[in-house]
N, C-alpha and C. Protein backbone atom coordinates (compact mmCIF):
# COMPACT_ATOMS: atom_id res chain seq x y z
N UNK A 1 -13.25 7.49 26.09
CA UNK A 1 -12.54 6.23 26.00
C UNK A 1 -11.04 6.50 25.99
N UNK A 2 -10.25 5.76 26.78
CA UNK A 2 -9.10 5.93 26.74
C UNK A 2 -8.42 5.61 25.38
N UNK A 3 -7.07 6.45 24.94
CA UNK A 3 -6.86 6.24 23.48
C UNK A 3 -5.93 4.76 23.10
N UNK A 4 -5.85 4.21 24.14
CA UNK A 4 -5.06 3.01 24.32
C UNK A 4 -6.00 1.61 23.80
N UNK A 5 -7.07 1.68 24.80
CA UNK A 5 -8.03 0.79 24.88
C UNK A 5 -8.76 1.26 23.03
N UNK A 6 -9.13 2.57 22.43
CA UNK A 6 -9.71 2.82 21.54
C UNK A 6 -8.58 2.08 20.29
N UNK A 7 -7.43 2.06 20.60
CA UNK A 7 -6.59 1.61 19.82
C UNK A 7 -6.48 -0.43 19.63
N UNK A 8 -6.41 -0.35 20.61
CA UNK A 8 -6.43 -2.07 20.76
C UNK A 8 -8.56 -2.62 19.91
N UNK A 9 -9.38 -1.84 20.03
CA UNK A 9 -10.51 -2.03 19.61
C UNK A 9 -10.09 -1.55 18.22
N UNK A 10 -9.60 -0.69 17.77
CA UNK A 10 -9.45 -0.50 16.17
C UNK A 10 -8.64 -2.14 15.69
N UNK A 11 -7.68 -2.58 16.40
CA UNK A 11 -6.68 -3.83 15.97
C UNK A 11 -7.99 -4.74 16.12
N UNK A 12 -8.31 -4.91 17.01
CA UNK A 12 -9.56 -6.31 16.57
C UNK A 12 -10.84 -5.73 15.92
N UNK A 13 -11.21 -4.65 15.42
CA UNK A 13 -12.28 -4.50 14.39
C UNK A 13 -11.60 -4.68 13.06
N UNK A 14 -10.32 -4.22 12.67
CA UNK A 14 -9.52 -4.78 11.63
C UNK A 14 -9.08 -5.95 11.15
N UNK A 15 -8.82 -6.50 12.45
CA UNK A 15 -8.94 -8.18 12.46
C UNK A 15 -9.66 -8.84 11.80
N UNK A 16 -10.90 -8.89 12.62
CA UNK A 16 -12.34 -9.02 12.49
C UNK A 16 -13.21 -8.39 10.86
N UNK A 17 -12.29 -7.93 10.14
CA UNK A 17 -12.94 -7.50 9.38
C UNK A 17 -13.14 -7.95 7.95
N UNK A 18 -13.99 -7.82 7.23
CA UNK A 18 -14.03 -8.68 6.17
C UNK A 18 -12.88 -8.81 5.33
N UNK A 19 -12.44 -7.36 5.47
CA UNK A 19 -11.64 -7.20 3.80
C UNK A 19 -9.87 -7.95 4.75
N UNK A 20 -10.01 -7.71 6.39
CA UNK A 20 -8.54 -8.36 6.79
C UNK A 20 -8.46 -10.21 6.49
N UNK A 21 -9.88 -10.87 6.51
CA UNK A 21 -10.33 -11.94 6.37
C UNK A 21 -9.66 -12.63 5.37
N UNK A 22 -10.42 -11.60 3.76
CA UNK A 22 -10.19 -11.92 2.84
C UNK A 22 -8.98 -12.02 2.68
N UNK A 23 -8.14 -10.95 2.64
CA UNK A 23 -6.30 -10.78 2.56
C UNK A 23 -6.34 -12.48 3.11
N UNK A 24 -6.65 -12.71 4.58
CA UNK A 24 -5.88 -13.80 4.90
C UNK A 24 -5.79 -14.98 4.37
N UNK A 25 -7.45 -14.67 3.94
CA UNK A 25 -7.95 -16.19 2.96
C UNK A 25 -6.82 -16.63 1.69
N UNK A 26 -7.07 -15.50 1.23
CA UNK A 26 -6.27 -15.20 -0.25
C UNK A 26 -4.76 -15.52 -0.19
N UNK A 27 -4.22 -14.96 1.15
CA UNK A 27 -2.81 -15.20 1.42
C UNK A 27 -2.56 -16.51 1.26
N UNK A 28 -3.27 -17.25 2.17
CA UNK A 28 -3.11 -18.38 2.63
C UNK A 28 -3.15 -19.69 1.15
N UNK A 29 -4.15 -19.10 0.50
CA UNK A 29 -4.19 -19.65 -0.70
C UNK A 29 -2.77 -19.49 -1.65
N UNK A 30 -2.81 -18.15 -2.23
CA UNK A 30 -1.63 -18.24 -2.68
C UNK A 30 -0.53 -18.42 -2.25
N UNK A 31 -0.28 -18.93 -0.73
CA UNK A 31 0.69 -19.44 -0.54
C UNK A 31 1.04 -20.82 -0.44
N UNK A 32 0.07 -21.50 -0.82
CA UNK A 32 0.04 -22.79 -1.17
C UNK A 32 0.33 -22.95 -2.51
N UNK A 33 -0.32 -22.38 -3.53
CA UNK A 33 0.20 -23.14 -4.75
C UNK A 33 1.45 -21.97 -5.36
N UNK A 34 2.82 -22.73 -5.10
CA UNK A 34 4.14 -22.12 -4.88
C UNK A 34 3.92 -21.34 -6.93
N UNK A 35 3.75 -22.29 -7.88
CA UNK A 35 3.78 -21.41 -8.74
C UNK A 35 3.04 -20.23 -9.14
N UNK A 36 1.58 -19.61 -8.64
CA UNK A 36 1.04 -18.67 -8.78
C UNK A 36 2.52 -17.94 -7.50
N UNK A 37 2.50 -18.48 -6.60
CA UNK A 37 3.56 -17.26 -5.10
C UNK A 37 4.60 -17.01 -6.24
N UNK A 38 5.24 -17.89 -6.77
CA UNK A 38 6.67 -17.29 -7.48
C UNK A 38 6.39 -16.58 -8.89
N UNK A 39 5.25 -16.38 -8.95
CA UNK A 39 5.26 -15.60 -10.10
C UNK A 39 4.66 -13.75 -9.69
N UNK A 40 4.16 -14.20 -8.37
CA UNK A 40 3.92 -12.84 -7.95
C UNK A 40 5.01 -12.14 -7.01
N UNK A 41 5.78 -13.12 -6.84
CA UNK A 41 7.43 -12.38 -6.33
C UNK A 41 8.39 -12.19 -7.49
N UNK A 42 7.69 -12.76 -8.32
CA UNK A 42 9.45 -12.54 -9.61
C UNK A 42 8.42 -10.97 -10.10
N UNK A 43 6.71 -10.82 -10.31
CA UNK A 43 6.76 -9.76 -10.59
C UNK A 43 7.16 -8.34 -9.67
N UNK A 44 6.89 -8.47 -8.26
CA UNK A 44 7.13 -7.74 -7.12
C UNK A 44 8.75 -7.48 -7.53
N UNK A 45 9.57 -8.25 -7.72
CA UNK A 45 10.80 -8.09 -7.93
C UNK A 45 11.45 -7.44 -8.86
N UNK A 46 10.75 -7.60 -10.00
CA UNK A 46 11.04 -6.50 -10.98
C UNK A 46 10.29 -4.90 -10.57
N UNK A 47 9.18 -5.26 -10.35
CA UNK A 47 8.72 -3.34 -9.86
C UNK A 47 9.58 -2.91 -9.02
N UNK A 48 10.22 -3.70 -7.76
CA UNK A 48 10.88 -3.10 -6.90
C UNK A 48 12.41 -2.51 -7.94
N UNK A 49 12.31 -3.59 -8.55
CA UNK A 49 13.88 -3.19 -9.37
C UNK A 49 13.83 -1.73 -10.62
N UNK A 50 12.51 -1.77 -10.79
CA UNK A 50 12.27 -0.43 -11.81
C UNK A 50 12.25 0.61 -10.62
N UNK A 51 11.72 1.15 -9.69
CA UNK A 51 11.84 1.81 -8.52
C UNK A 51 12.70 2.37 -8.11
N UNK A 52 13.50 1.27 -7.95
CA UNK A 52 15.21 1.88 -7.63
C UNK A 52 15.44 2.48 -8.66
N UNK A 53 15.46 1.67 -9.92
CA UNK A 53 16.13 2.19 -10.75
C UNK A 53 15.55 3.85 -11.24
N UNK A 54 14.24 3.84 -10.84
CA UNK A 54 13.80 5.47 -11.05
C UNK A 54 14.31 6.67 -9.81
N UNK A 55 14.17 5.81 -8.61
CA UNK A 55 14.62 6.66 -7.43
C UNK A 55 16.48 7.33 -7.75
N UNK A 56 17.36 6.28 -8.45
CA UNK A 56 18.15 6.41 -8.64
C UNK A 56 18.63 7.17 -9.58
N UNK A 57 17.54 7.87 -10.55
CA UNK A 57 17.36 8.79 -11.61
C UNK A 57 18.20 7.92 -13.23
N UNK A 58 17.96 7.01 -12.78
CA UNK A 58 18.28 5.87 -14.05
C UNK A 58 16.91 5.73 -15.04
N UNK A 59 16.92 6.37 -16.17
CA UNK A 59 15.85 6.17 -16.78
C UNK A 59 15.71 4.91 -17.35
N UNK A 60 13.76 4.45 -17.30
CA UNK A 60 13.14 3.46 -17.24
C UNK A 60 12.95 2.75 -18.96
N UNK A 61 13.75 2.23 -19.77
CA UNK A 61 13.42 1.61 -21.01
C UNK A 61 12.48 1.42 -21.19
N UNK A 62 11.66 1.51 -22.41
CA UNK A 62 10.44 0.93 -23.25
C UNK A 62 10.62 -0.67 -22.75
N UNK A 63 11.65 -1.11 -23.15
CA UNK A 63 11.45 -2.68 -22.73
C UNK A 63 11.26 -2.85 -21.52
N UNK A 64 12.03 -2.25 -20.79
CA UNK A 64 11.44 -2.75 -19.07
C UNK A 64 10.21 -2.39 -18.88
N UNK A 65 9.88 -1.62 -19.23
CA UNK A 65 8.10 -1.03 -19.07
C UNK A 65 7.32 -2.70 -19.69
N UNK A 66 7.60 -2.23 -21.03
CA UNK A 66 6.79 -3.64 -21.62
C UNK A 66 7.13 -4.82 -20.66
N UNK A 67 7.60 -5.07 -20.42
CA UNK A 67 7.91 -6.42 -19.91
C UNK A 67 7.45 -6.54 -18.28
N UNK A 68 7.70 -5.24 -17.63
CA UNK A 68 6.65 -5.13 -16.61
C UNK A 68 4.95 -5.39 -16.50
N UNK A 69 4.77 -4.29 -17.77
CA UNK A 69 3.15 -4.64 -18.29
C UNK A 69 2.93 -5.89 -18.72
N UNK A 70 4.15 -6.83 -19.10
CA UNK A 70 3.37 -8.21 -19.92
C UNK A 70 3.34 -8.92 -18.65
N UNK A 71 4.10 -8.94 -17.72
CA UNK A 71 3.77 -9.26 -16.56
C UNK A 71 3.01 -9.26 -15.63
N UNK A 72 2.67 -8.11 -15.40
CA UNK A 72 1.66 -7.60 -14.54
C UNK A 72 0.07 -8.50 -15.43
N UNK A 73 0.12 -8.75 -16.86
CA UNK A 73 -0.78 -9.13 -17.49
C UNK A 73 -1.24 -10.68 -17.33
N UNK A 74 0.00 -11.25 -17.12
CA UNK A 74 -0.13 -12.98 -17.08
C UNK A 74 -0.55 -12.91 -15.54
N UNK A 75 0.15 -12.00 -15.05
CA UNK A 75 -0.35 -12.35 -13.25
C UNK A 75 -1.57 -11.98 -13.09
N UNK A 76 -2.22 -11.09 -13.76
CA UNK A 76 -3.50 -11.11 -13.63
C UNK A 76 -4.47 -12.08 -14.29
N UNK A 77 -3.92 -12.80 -15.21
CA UNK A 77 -4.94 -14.23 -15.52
C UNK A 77 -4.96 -15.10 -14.04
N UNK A 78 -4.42 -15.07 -13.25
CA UNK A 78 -4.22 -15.80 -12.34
C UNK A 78 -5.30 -15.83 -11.27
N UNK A 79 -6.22 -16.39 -11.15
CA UNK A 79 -7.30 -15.93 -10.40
C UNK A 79 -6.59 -15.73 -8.17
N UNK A 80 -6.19 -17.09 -8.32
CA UNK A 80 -5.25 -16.58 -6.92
C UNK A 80 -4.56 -15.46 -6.82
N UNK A 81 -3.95 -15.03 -7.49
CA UNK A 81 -2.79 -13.41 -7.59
C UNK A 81 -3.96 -12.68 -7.50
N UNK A 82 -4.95 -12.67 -8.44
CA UNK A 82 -5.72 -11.76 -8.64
C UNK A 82 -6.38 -11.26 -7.43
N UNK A 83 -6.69 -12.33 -6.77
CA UNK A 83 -7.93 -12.31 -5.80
C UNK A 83 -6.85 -12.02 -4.94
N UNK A 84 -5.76 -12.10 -4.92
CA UNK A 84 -4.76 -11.64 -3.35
C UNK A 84 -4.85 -10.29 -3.27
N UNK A 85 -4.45 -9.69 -4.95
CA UNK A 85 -3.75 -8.30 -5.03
C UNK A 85 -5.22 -7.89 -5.09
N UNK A 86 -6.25 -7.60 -5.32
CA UNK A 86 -7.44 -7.19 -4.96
C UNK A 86 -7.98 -7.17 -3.48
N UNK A 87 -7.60 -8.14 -2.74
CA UNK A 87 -8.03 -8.13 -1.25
C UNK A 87 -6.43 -7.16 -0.67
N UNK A 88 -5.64 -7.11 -1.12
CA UNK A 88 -4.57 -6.06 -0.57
C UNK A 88 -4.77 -4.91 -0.77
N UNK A 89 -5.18 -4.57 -1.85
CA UNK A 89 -5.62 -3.12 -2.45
C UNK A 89 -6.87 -2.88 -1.55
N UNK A 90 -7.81 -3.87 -1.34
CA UNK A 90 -8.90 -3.41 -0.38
C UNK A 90 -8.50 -2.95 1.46
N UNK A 91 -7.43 -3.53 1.40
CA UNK A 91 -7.05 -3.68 3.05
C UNK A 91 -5.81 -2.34 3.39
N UNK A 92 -5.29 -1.78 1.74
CA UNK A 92 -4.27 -0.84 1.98
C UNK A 92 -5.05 0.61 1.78
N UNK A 93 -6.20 0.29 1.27
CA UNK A 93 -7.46 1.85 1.31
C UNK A 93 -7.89 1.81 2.64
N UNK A 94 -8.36 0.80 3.47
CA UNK A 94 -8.84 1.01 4.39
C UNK A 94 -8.22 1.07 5.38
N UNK A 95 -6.32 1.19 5.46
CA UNK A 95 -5.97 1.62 6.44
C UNK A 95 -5.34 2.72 6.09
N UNK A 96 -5.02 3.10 5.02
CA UNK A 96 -4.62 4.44 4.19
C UNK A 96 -6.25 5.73 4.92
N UNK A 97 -7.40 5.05 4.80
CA UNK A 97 -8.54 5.84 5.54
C UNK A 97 -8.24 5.52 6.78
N UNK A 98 -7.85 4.52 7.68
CA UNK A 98 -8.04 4.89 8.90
C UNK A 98 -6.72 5.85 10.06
N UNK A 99 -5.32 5.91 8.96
CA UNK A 99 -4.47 6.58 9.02
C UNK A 99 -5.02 8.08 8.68
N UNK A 100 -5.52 8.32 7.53
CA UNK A 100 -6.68 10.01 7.53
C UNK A 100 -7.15 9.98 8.81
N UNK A 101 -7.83 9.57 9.52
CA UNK A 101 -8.46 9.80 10.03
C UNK A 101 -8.03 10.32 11.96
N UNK A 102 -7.07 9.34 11.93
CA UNK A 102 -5.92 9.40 12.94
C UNK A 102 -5.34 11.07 12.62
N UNK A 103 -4.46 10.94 11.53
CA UNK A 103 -3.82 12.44 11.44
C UNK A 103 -4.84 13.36 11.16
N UNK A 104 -5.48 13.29 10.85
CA UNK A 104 -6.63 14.51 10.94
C UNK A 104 -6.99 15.04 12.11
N UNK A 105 -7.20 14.28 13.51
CA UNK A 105 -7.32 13.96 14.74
C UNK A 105 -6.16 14.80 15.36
N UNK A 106 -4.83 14.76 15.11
CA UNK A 106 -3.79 14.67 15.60
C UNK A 106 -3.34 16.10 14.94
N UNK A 107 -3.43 16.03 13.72
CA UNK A 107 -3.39 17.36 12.78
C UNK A 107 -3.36 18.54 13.80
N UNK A 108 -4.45 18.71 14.39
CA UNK A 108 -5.18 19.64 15.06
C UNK A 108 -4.62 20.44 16.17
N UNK A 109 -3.73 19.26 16.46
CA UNK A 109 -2.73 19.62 17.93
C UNK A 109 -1.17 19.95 17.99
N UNK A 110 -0.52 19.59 16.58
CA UNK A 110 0.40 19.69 16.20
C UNK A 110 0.95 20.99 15.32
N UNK A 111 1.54 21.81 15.74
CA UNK A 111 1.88 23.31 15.30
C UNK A 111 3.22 22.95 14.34
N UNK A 112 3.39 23.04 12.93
CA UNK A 112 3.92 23.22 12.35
C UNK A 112 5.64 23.58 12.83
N UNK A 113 5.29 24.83 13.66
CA UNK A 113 6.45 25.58 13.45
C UNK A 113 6.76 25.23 14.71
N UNK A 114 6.58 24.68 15.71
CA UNK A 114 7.15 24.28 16.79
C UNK A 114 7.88 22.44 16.74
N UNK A 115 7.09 21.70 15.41
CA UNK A 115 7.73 21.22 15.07
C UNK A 115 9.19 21.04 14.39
N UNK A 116 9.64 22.25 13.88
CA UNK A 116 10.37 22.31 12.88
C UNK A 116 9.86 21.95 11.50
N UNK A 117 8.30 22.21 10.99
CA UNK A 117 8.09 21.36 9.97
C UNK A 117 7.70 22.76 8.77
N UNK A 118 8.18 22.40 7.77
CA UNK A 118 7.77 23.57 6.96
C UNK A 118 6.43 23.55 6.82
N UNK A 119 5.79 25.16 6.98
CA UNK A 119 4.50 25.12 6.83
C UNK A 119 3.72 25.26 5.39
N UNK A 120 3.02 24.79 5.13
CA UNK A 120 2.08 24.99 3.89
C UNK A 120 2.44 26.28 2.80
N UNK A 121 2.45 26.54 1.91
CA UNK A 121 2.68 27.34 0.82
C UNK A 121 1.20 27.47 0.14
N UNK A 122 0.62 28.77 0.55
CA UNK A 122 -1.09 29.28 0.51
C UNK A 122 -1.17 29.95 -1.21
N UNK A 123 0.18 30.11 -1.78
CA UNK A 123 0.34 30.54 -3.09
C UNK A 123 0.27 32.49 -3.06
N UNK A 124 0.19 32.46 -2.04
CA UNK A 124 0.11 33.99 -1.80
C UNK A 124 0.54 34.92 -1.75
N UNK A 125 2.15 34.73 -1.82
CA UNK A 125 3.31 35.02 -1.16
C UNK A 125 3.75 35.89 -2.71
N UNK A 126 4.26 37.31 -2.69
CA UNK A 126 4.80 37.77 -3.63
C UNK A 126 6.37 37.62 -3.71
N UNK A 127 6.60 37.49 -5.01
CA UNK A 127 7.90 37.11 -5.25
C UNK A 127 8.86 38.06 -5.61
């Protein structure tokens, strides 16, 4: 099979697929009732903002933690949030597996060192 045509058949079996369904269902829902959406962007907004602030080597307060967790807690009473961020988590494993599966494929053909890519560290190496 050509890898073009095998590619365009992976996009509509993903489509087509339950867990892309669900995401959409779920989307579509929580994007209707605006106060479950703005409570799952004000929490998105703070994780993104602890993130930086860790990438940035700004250490993370007890309170911002708590207040992340009390968050993350009310959004999960939310059966819409819930059922979104559960059908996302289902749809980001199964392309997180179908990305394995691709580079595994690809793995095979690709030489490290002709990349420029540092190669693996086997622990073997005396120091």
């Amino acid at each position: 099979m050509n890898p073009h045509d095998a590619a365009h058949a992976l996009a509509k079996a993903l489509r087509e697929s339950v867990d892309f369904k669900e995401l959409k269902d779920a989307q579509t829902a929580l994007k209707a009732d605006h106060s479950a959406r703005n409570m799952l962007i004000d929490f998105r907004t703070e994780q993104l903002e602890m993130q930086k602030q860790q990438l940035s080597g700004i250490d993370i307060s007890s309170e911002q933690e708590e207040k992340l967790e009390k968050l993350f807690e009310v959004i999960n009473m939310n059966t819409l949030i819930k059922r979104f961020l559960q059908a996302e988590y289902r749809v980001a494993i199964l392309l997180r597996d179908v990305h394995k599966i691709i580079g595994d494929a690809t793995g095979e053909i690709i030489d490290p060192e002709l990349m420029a890519l540092p190669e693996e560290e086997t622990g073997d190496e005396e120091i």
